[in-house]
PDB file of N, CA and C in Angstrom:
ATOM      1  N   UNK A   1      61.375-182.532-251.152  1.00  0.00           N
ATOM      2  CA  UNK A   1      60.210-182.034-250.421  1.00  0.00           C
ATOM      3  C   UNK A   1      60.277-180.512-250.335  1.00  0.00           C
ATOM      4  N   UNK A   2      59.132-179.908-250.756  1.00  0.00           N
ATOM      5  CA  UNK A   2      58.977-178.408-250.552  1.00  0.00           C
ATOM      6  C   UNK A   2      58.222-178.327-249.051  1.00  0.00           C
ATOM      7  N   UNK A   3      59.105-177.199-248.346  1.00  0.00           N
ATOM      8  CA  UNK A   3      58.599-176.862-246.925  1.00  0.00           C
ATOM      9  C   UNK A   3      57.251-176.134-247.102  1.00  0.00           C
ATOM     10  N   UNK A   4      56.683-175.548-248.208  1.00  0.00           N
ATOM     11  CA  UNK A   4      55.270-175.134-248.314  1.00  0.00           C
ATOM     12  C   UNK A   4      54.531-176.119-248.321  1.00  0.00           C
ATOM     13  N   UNK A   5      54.740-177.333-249.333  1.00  0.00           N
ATOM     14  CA  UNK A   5      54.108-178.526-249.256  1.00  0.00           C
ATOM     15  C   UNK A   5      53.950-178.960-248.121  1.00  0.00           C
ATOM     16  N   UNK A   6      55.379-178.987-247.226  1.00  0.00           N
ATOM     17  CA  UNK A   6      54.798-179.680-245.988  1.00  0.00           C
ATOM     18  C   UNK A   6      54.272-179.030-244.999  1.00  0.00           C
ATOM     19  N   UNK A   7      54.078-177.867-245.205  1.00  0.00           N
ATOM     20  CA  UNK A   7      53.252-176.474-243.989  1.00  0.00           C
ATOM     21  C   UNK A   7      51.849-176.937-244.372  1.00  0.00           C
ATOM     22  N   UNK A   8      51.083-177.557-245.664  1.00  0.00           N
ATOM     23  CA  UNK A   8      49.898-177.238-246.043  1.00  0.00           C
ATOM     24  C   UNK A   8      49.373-178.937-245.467  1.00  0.00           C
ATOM     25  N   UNK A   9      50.077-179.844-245.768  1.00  0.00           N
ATOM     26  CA  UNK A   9      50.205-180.983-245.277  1.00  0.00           C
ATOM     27  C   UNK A   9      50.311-181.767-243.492  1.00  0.00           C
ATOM     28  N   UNK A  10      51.163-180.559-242.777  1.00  0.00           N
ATOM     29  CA  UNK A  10      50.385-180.921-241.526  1.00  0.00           C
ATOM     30  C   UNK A  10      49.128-180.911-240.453  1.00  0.00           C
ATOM     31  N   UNK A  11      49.295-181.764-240.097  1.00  0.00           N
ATOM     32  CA  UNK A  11      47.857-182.215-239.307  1.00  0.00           C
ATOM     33  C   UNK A  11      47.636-180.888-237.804  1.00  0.00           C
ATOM     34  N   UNK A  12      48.534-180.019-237.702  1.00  0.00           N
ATOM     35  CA  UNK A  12      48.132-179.189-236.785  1.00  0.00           C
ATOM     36  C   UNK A  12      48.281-177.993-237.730  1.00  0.00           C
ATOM     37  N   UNK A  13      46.964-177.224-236.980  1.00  0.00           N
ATOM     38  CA  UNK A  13      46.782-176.245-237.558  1.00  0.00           C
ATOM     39  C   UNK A  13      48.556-174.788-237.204  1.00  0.00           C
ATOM     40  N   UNK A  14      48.843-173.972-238.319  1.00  0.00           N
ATOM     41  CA  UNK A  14      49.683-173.751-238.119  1.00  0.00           C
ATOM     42  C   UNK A  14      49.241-171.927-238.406  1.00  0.00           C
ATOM     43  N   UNK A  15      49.347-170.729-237.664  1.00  0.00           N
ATOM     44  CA  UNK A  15      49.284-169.587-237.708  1.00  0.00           C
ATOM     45  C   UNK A  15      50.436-168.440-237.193  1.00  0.00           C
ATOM     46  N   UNK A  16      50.896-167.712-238.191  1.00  0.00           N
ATOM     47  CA  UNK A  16      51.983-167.157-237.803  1.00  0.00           C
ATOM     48  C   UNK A  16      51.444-165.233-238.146  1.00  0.00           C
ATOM     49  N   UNK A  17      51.851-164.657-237.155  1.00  0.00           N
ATOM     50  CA  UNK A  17      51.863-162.804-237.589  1.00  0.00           C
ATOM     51  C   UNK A  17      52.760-162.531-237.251  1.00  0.00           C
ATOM     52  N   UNK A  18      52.930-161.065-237.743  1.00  0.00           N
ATOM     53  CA  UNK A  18      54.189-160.146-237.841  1.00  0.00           C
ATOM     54  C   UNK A  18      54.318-159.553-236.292  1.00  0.00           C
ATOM     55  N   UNK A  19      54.904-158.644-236.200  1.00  0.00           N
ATOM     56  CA  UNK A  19      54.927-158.302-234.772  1.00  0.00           C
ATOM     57  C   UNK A  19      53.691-157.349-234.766  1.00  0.00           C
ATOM     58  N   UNK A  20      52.819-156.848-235.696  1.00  0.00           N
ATOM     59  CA  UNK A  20      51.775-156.125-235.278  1.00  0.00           C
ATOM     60  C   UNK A  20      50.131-157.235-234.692  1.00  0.00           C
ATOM     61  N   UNK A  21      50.856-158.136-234.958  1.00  0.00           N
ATOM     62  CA  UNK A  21      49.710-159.428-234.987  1.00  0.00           C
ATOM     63  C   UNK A  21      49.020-159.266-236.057  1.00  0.00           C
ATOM     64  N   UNK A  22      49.577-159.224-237.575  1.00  0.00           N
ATOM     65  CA  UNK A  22      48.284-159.624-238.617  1.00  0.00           C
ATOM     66  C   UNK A  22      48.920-160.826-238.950  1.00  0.00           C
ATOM     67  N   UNK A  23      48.079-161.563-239.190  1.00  0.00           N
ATOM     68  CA  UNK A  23      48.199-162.879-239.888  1.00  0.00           C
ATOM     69  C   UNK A  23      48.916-162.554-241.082  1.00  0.00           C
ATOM     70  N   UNK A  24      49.838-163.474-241.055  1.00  0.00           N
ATOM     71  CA  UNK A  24      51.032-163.578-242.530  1.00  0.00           C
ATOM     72  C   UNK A  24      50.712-165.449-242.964  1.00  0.00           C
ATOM     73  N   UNK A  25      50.359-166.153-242.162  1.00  0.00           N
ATOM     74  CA  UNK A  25      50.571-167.868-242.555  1.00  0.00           C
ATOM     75  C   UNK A  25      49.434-168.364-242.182  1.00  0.00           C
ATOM     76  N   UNK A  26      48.879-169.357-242.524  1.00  0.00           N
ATOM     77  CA  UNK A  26      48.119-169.880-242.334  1.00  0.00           C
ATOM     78  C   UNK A  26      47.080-170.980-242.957  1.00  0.00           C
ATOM     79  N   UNK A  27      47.896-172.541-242.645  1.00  0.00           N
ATOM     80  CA  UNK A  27      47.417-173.129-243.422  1.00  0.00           C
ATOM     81  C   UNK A  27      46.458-174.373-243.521  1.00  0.00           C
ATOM     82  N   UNK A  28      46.898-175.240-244.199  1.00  0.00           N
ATOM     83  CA  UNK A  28      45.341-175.686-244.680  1.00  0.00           C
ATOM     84  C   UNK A  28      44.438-176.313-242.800  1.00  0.00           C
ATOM     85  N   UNK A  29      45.599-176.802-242.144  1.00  0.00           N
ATOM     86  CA  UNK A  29      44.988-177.916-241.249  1.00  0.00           C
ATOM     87  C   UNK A  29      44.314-176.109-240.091  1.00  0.00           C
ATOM     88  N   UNK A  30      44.822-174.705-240.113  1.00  0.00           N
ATOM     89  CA  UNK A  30      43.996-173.673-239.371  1.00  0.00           C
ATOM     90  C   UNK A  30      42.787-173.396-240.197  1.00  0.00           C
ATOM     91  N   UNK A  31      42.618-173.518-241.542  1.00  0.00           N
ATOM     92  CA  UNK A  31      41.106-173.302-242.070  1.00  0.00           C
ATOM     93  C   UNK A  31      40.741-174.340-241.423  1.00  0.00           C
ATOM     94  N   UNK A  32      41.037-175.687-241.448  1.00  0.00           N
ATOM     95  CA  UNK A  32      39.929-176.748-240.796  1.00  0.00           C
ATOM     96  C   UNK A  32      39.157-176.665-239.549  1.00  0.00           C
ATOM     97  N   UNK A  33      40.548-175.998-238.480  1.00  0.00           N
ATOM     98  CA  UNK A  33      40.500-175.951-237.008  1.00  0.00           C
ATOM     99  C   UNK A  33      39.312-174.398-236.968  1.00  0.00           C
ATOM    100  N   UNK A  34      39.925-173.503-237.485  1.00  0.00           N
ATOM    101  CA  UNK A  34      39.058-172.105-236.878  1.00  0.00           C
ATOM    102  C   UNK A  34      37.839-172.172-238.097  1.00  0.00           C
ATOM    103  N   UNK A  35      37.479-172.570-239.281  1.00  0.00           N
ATOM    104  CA  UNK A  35      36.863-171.896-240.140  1.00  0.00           C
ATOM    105  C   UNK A  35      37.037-171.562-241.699  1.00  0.00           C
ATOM    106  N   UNK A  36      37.764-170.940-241.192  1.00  0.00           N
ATOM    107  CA  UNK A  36      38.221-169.357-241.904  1.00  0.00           C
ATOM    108  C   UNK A  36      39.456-169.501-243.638  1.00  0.00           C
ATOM    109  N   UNK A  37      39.012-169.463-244.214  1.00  0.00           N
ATOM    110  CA  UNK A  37      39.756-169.225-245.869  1.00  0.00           C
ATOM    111  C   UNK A  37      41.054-168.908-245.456  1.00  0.00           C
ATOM    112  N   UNK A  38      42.254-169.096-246.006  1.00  0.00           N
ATOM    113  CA  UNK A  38      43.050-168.032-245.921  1.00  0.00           C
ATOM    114  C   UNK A  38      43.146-167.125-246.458  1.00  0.00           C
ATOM    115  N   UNK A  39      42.108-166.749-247.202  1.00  0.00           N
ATOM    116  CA  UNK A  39      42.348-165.276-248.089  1.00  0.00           C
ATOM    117  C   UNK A  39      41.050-164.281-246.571  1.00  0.00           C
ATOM    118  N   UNK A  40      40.498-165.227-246.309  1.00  0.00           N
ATOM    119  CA  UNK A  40      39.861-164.602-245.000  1.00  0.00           C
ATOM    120  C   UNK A  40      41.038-163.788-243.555  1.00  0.00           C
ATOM    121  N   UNK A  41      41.395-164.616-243.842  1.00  0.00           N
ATOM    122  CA  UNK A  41      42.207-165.127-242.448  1.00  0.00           C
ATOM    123  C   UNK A  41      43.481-164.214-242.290  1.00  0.00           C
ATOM    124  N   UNK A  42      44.392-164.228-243.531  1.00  0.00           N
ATOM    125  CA  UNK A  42      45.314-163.647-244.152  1.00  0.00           C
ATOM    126  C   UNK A  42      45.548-162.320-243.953  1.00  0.00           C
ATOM    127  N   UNK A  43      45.835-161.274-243.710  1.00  0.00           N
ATOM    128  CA  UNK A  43      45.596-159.841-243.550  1.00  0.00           C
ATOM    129  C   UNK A  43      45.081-159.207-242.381  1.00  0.00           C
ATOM    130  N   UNK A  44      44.227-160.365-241.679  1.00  0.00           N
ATOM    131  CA  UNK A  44      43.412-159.691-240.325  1.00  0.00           C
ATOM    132  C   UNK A  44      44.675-160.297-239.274  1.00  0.00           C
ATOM    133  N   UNK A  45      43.849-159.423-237.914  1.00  0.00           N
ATOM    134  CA  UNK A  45      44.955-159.231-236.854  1.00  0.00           C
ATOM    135  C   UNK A  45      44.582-160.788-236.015  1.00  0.00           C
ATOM    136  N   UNK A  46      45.486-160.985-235.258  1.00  0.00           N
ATOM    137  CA  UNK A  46      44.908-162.293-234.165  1.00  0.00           C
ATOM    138  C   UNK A  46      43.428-162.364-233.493  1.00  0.00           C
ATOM    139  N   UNK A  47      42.899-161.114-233.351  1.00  0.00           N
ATOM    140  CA  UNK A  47      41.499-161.090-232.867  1.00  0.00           C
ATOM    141  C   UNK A  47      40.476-161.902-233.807  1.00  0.00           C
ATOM    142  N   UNK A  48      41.097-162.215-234.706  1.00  0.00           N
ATOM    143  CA  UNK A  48      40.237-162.999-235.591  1.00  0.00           C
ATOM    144  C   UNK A  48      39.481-164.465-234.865  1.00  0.00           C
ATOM    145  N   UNK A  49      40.542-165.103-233.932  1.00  0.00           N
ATOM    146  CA  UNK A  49      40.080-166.162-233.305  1.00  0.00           C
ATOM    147  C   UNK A  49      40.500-165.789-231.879  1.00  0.00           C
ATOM    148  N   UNK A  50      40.714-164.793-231.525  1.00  0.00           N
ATOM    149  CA  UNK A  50      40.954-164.777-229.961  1.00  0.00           C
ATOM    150  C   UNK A  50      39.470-163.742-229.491  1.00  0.00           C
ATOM    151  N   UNK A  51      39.121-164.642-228.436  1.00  0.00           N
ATOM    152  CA  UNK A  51      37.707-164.398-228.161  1.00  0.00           C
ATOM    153  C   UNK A  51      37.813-162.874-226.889  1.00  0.00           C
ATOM    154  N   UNK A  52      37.314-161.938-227.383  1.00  0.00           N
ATOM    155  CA  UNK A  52      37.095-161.146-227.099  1.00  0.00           C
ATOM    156  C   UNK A  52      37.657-160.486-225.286  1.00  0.00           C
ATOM    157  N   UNK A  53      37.024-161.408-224.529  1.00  0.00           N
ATOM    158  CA  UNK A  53      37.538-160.847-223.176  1.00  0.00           C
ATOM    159  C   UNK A  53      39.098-161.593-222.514  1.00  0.00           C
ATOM    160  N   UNK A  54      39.696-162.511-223.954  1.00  0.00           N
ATOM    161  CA  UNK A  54      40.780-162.442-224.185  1.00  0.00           C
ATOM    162  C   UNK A  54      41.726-162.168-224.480  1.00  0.00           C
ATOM    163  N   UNK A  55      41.652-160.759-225.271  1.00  0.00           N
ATOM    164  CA  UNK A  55      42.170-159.902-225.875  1.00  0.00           C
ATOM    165  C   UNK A  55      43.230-158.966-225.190  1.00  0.00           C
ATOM    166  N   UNK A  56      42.737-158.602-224.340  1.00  0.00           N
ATOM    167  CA  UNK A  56      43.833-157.680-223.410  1.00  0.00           C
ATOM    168  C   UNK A  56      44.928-158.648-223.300  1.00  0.00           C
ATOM    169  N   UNK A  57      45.013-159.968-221.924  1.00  0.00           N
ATOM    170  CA  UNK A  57      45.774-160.282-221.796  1.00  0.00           C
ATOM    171  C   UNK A  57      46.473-161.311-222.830  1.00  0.00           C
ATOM    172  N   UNK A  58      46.187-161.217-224.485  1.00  0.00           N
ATOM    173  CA  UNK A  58      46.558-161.914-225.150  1.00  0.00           C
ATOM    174  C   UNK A  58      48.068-160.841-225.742  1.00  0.00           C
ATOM    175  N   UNK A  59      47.378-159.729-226.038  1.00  0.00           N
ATOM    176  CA  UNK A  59      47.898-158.751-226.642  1.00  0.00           C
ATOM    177  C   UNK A  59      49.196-158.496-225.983  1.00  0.00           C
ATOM    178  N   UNK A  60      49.264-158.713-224.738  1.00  0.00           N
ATOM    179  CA  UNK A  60      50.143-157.447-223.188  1.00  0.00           C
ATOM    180  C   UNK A  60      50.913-158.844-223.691  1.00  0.00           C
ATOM    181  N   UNK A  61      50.405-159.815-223.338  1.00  0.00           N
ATOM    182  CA  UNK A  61      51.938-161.381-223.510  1.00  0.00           C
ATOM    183  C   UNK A  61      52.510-161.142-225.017  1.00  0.00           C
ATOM    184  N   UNK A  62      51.817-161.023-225.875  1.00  0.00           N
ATOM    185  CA  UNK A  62      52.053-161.034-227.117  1.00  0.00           C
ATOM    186  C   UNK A  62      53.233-160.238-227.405  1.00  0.00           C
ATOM    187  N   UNK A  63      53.000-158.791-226.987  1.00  0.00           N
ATOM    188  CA  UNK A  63      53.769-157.594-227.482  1.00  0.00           C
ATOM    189  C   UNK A  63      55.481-157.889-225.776  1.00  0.00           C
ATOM    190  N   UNK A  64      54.748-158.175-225.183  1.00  0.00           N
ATOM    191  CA  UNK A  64      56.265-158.877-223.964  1.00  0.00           C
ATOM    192  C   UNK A  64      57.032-159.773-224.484  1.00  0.00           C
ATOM    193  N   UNK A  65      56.476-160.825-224.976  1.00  0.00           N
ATOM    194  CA  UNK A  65      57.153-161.940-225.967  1.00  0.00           C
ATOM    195  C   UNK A  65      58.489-161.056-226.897  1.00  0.00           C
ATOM    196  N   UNK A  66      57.835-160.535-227.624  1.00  0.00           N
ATOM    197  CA  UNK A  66      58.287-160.046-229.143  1.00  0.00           C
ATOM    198  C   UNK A  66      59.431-159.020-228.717  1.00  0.00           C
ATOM    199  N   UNK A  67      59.179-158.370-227.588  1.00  0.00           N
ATOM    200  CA  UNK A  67      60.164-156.802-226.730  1.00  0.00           C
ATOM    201  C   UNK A  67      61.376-158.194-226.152  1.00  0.00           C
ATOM    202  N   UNK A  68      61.162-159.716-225.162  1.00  0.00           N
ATOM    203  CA  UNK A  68      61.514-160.049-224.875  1.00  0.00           C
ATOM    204  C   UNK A  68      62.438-160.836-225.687  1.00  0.00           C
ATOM    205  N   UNK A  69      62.172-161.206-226.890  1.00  0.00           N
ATOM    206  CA  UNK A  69      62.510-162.025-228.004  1.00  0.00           C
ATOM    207  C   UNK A  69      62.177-163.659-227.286  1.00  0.00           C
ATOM    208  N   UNK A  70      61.210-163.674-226.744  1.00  0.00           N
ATOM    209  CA  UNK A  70      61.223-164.929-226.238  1.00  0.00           C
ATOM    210  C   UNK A  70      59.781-165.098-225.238  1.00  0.00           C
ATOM    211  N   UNK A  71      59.144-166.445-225.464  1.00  0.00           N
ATOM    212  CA  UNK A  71      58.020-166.664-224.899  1.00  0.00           C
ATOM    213  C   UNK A  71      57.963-167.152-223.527  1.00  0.00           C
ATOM    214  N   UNK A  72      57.180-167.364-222.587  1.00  0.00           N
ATOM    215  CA  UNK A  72      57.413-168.036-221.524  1.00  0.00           C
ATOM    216  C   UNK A  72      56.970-169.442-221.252  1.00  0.00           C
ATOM    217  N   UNK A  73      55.831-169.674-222.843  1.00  0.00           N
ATOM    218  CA  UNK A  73      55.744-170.614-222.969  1.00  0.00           C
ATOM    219  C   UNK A  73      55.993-171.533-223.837  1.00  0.00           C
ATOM    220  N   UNK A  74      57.416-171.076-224.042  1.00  0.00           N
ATOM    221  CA  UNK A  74      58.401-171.963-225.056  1.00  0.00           C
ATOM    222  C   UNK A  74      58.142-173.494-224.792  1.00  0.00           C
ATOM    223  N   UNK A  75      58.059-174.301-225.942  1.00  0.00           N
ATOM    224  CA  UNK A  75      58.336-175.489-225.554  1.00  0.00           C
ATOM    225  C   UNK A  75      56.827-176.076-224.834  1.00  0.00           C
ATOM    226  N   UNK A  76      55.827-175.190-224.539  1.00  0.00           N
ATOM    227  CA  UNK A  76      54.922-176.331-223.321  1.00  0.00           C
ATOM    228  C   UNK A  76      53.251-175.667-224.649  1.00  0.00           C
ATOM    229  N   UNK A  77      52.874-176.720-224.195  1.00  0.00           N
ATOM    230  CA  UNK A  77      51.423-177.068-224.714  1.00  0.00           C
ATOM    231  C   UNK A  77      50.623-175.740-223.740  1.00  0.00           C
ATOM    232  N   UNK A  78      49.931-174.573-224.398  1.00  0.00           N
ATOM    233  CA  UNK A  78      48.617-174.192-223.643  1.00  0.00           C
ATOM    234  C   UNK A  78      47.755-174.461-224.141  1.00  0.00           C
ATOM    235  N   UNK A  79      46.574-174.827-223.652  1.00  0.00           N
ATOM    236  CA  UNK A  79      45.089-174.934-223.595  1.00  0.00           C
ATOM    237  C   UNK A  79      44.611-173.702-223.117  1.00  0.00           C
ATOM    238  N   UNK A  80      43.916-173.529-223.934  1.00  0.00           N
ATOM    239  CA  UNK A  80      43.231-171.966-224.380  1.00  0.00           C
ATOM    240  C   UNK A  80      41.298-171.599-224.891  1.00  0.00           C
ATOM    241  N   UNK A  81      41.307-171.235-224.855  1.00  0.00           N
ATOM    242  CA  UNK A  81      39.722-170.622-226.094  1.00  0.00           C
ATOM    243  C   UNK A  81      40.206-170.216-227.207  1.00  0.00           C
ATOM    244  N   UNK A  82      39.355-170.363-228.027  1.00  0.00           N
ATOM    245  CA  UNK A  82      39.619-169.810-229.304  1.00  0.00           C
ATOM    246  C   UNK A  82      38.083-169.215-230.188  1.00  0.00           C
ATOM    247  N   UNK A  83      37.882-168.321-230.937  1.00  0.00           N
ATOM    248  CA  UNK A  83      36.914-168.372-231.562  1.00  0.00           C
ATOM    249  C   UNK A  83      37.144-168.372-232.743  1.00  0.00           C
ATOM    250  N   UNK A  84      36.376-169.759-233.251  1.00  0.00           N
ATOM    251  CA  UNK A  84      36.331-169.669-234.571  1.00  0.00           C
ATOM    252  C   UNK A  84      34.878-169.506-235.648  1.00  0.00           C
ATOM    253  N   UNK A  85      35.480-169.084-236.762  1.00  0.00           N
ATOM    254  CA  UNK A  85      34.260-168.956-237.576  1.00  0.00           C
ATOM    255  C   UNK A  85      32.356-169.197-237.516  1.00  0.00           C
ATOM    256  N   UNK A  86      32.535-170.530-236.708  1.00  0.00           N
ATOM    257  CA  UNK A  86      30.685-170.699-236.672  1.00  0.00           C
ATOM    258  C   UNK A  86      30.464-170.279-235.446  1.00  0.00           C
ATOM    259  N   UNK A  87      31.266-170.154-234.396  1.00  0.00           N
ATOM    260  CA  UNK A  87      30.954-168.979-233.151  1.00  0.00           C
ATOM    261  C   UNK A  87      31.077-170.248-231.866  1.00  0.00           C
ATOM    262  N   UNK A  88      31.385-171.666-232.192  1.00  0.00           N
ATOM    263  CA  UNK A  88      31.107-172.358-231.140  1.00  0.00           C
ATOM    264  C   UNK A  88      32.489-172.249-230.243  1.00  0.00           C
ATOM    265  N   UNK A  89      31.910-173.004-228.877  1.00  0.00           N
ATOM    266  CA  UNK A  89      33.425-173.067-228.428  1.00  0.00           C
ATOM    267  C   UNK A  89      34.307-173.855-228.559  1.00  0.00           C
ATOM    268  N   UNK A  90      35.210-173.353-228.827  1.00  0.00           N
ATOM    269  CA  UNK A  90      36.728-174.396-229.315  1.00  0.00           C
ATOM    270  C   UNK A  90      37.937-174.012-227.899  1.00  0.00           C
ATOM    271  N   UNK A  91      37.976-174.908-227.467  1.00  0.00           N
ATOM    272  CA  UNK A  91      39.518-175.330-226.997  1.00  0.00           C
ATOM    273  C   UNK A  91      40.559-176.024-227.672  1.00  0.00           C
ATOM    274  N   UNK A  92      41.551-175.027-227.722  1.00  0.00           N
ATOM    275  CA  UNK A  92      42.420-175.234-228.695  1.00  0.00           C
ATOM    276  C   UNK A  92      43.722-175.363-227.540  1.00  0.00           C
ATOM    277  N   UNK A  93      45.165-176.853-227.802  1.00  0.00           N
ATOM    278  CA  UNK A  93      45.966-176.887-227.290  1.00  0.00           C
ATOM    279  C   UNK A  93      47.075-176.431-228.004  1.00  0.00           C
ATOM    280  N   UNK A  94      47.747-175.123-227.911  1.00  0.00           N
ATOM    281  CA  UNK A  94      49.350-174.034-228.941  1.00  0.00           C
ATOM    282  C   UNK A  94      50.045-174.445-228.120  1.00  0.00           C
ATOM    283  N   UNK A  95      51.313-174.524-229.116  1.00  0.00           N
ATOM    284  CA  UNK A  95      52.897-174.111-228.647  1.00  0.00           C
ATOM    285  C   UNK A  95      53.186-173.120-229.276  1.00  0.00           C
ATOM    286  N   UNK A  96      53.801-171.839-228.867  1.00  0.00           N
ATOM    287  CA  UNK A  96      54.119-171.072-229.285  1.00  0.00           C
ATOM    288  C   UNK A  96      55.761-170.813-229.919  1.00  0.00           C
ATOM    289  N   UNK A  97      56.513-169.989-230.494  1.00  0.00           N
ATOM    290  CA  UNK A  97      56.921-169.706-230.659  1.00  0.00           C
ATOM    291  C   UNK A  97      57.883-168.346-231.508  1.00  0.00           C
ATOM    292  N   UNK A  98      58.498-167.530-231.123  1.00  0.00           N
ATOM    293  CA  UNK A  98      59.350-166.384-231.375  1.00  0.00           C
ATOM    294  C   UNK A  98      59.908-166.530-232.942  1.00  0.00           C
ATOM    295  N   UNK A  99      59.576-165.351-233.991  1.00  0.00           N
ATOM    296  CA  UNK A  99      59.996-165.601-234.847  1.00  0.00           C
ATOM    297  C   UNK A  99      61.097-164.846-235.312  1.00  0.00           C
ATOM    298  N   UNK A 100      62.190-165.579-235.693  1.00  0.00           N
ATOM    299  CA  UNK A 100      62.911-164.338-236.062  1.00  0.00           C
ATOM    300  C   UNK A 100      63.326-163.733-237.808  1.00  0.00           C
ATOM    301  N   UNK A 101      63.858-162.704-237.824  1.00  0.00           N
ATOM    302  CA  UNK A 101      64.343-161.956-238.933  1.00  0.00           C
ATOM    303  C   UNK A 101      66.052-162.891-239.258  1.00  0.00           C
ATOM    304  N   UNK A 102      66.579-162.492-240.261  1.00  0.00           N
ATOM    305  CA  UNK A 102      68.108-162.801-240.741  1.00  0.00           C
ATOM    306  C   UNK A 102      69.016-162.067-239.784  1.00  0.00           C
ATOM    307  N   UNK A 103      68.280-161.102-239.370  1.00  0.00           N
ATOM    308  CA  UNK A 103      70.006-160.306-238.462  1.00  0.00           C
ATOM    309  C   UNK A 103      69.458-161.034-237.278  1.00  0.00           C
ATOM    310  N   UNK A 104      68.032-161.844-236.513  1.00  0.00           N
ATOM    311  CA  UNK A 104      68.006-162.631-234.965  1.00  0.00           C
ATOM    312  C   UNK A 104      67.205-161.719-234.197  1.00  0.00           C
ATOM    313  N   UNK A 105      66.743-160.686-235.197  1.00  0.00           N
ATOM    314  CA  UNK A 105      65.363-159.732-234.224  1.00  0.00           C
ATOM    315  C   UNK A 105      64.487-160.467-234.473  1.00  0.00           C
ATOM    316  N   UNK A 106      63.231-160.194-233.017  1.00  0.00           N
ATOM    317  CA  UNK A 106      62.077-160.887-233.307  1.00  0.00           C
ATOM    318  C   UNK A 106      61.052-160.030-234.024  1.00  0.00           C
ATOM    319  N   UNK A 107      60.882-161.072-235.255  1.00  0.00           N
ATOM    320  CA  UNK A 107      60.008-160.413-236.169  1.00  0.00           C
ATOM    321  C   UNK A 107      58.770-160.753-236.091  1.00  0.00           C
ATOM    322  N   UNK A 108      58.311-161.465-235.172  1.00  0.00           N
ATOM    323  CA  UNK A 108      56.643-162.157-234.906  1.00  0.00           C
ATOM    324  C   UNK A 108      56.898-163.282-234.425  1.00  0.00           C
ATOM    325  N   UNK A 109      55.694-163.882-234.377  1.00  0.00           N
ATOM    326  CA  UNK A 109      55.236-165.310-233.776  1.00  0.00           C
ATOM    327  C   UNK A 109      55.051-165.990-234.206  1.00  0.00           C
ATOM    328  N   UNK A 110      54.921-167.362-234.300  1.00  0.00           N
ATOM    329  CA  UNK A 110      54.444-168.742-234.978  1.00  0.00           C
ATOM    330  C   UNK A 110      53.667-169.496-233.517  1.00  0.00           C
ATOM    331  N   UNK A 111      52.370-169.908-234.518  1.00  0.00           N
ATOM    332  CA  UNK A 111      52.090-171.079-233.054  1.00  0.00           C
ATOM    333  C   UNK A 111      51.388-172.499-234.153  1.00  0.00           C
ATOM    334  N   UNK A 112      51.282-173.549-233.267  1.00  0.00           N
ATOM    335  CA  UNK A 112      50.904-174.594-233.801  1.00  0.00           C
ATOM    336  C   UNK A 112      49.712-175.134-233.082  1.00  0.00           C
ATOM    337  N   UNK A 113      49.020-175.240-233.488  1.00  0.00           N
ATOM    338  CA  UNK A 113      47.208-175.264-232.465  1.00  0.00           C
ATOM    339  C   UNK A 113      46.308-177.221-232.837  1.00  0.00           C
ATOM    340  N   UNK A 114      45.783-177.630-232.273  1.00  0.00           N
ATOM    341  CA  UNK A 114      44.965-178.323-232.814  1.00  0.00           C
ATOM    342  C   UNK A 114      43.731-178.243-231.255  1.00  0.00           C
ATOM    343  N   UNK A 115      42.539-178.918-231.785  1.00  0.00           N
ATOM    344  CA  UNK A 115      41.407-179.496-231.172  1.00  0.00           C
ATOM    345  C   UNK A 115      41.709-179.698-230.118  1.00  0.00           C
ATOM    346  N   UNK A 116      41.099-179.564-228.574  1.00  0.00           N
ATOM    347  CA  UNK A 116      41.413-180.384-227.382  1.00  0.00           C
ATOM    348  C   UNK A 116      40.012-180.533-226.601  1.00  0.00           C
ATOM    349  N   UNK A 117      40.088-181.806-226.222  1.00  0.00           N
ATOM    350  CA  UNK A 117      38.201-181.492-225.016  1.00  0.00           C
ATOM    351  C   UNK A 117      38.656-180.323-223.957  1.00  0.00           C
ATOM    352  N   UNK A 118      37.668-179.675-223.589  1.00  0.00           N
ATOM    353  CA  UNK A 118      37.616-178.925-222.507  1.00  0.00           C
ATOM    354  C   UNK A 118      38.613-179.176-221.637  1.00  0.00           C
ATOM    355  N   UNK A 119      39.160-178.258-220.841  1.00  0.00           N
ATOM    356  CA  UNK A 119      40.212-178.575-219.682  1.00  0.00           C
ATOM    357  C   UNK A 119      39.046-178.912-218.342  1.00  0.00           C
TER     358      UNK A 119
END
């Protein structure tokens, strides 16, 4: 089994950036969930699906995470907003997680997202 094969193959959508937040991953089951190509998707920053008056406090956790090497919401399901591509609203349930480099710095994020009804 190739681990690309099985990144493109799971059923939750899967999105990972660098520590500046541009999208580096992103595969087949996040085109389904947000929209978006990955040659779309690929290169742009997280604002791509984080809805606008979410942004501040997405960014301030984001960049604390990455300084912290560690999330606070390791391990637990959030339910969130998301915007994707046709503009509707999506609630989306992530786990997040800290990514690291070979020497154990955090080099970005990974999260794993799918569909949820409204909270």
């Amino acid at each position: 089994m190739e681990p690309a094969s099985l990144l493109e193959q799971l059923p939750d959508a899967v999105v990972a950036a660098d520590r500046a937040g541009v999208i580096r991953v992103w595969n087949a089951a996040a085109s389904q969930l947000f929209g978006y190509a990955p040659a779309e998707a690929i290169g742009q920053t997280l604002d791509l699906i984080i809805p606008e008056r979410l942004r501040d406090a997405h960014w301030k956790g984001y960049h604390a995470a990455l300084a912290a090497g560690q999330t606070k919401y390791a391990g637990r399901v959030m339910t969130t907003r998301a915007t994707p591509k046709n503009g509707e609203k999506l609630y989306v349930g992530m786990c997040f997680a800290i990514v690291r480099d070979p020497s154990g710095q955090a080099c970005g994020a990974v999260a794993s997202a799918r569909r949820v009804e409204r909270p």
